[in-house]
N, C-alpha and C. Protein backbone atom coordinates (compact mmCIF):
# COMPACT_ATOMS: atom_id res chain seq x y z
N UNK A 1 5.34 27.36 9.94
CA UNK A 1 4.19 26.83 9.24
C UNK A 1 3.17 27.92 8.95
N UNK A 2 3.00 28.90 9.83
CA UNK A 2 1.95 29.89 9.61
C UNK A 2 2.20 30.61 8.74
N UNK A 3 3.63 31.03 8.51
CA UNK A 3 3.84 32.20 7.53
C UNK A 3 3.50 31.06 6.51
N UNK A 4 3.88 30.49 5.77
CA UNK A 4 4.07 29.35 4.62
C UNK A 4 2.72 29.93 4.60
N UNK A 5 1.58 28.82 5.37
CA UNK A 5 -0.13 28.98 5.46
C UNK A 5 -0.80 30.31 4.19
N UNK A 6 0.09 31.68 5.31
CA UNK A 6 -0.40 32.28 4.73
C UNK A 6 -0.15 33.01 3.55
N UNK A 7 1.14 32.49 2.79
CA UNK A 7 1.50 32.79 1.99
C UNK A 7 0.67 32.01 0.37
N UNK A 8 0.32 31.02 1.18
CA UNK A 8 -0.10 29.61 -0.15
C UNK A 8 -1.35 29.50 0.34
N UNK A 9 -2.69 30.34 1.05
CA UNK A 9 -3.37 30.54 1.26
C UNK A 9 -4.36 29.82 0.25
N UNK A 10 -4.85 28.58 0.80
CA UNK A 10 -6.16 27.45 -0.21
C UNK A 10 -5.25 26.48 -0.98
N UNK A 11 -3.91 26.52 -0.83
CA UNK A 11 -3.27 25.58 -1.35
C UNK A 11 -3.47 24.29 -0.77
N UNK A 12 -2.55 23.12 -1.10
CA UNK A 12 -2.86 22.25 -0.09
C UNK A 12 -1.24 21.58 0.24
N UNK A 13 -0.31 22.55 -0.41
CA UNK A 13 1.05 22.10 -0.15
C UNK A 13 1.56 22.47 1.65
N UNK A 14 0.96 23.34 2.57
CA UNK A 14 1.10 23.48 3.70
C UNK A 14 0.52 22.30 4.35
N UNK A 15 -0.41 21.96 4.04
CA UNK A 15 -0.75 20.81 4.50
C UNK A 15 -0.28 20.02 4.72
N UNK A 16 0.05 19.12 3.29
CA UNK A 16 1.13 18.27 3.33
C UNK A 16 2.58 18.40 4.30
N UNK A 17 2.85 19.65 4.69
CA UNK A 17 3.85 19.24 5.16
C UNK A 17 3.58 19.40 6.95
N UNK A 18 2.46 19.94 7.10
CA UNK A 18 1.42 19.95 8.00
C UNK A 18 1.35 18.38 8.49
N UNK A 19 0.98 17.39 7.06
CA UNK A 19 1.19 16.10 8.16
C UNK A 19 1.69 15.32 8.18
N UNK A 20 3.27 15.57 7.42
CA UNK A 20 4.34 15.18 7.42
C UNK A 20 4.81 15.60 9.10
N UNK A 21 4.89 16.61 9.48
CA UNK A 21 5.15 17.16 10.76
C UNK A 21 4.55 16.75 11.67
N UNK A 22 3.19 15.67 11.56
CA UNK A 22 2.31 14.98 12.31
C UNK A 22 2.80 13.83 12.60
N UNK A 23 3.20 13.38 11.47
CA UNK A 23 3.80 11.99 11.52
C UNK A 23 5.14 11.70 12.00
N UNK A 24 5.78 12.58 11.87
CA UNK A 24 7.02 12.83 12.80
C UNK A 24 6.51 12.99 14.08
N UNK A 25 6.01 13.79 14.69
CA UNK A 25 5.53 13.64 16.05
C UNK A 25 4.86 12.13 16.76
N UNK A 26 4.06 11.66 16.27
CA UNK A 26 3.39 10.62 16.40
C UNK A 26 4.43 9.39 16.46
N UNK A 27 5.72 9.77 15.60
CA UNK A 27 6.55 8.50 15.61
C UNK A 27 7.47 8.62 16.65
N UNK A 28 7.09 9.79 17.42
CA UNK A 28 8.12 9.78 18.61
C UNK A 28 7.72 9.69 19.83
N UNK A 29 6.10 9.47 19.38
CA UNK A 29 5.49 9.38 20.66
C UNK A 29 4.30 9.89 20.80
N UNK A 30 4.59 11.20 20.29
CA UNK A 30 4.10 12.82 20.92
C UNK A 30 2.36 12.63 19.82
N UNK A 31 1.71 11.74 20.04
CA UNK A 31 0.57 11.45 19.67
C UNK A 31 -0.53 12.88 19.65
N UNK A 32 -0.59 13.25 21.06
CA UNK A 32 -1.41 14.54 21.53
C UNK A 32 -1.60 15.38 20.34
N UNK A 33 -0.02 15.56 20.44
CA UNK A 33 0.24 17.06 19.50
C UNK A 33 -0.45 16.82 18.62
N UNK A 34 0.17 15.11 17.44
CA UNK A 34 -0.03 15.47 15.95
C UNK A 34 -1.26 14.74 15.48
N UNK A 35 -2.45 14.37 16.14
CA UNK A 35 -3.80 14.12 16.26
C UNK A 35 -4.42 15.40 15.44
N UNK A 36 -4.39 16.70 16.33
CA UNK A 36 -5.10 17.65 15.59
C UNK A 36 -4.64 18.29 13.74
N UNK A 37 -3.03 18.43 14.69
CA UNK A 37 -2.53 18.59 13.25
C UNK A 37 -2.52 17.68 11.82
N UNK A 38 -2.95 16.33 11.97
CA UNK A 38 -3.04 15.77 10.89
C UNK A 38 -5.03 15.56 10.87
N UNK A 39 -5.50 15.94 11.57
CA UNK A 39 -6.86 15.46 11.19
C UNK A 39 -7.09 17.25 10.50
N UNK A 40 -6.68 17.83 10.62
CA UNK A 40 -6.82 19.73 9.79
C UNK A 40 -5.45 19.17 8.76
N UNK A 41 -4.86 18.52 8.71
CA UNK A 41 -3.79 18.11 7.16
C UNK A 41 -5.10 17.29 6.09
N UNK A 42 -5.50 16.23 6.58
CA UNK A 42 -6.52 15.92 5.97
C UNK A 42 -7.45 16.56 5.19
N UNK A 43 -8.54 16.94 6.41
CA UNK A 43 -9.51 17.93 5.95
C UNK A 43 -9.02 18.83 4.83
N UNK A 44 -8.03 19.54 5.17
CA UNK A 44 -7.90 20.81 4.02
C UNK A 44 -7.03 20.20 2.72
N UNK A 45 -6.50 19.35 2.95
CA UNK A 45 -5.76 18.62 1.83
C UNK A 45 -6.81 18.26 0.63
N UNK A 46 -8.12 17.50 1.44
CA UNK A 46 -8.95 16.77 0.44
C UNK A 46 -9.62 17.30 -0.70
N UNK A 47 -9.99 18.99 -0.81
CA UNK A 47 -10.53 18.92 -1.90
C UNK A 47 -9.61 19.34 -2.88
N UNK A 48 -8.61 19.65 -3.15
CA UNK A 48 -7.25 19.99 -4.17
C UNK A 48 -5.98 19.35 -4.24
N UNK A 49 -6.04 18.64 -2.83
CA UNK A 49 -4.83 17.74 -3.47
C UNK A 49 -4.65 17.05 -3.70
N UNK A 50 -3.40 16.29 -3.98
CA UNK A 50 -3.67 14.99 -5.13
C UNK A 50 -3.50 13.98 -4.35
N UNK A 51 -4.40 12.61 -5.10
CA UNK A 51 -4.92 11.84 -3.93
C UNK A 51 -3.98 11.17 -3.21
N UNK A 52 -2.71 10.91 -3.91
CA UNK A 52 -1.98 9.99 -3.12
C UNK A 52 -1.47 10.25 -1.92
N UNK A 53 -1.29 12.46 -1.78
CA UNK A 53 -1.11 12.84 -0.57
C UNK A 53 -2.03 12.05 0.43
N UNK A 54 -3.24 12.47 0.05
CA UNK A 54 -4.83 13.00 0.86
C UNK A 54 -4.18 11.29 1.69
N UNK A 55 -4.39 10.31 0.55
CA UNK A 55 -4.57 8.77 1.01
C UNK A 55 -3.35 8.67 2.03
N UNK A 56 -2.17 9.20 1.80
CA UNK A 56 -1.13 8.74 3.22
C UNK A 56 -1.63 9.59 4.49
N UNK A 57 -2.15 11.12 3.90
CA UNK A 57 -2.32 11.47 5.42
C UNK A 57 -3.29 10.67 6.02
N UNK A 58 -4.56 10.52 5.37
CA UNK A 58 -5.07 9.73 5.97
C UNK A 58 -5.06 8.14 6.44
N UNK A 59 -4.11 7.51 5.76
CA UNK A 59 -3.14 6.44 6.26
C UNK A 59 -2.54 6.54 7.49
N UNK A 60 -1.95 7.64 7.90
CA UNK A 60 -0.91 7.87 9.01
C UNK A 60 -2.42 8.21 9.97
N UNK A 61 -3.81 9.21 9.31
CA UNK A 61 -4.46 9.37 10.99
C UNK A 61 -4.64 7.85 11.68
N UNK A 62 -4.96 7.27 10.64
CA UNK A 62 -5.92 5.66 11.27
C UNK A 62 -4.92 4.77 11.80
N UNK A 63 -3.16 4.89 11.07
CA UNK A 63 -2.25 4.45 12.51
C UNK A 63 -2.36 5.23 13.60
N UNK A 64 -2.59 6.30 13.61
CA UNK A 64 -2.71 7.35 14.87
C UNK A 64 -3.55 6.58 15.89
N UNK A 65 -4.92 6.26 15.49
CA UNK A 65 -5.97 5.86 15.95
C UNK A 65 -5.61 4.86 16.73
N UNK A 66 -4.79 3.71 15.64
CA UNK A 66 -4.98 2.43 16.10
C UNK A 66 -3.88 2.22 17.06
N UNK A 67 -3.19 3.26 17.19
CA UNK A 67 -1.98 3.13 18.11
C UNK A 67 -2.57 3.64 19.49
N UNK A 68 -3.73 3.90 19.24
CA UNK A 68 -4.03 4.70 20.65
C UNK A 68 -5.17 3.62 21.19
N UNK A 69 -5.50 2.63 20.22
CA UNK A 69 -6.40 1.54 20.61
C UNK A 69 -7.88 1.74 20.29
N UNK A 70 -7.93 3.09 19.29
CA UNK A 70 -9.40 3.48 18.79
C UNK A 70 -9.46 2.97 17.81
N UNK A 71 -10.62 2.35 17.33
CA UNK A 71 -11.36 1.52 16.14
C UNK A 71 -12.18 2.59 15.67
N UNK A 72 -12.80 3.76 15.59
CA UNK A 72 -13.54 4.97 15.68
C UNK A 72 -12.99 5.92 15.10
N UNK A 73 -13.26 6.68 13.87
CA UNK A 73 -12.37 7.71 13.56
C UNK A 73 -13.43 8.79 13.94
């Protein structure tokens, strides 16, 4: 992921797969991990990419949330 990062440096295609890789974690359990990594998929996604990404990652944080029993983003 880092090399990618820094290759596409302000893009927002690392991202995306940034929280694609979140959401895989999260569906296996591994919540911890992909918390940070999809709330920095978000953030950097939002001002260039296109919305339908931005809207699933942020779809998948607020299952994150609600799987953990937080109402609170």
């Amino acid at each position: 992921m880092s090399i990618r990062a820094e290759k596409l440096a302000g893009h927002w295609w690392p991202y995306n797969s940034q929280a694609f890789l979140a959401r895989a974690l999260a569906l296996k359990g591994r919540r911890v991990e992909a918390e940070p990594l999809l709330v920095e998929a978000c953030a950097r996604m939002q001002p260039s990419g296109p919305e339908e990404s931005v809207r699933q990652a942020i779809a998948w944080l607020i299952e994150l949330y609600e799987a953990d029993g937080r109402d609170e983003l």
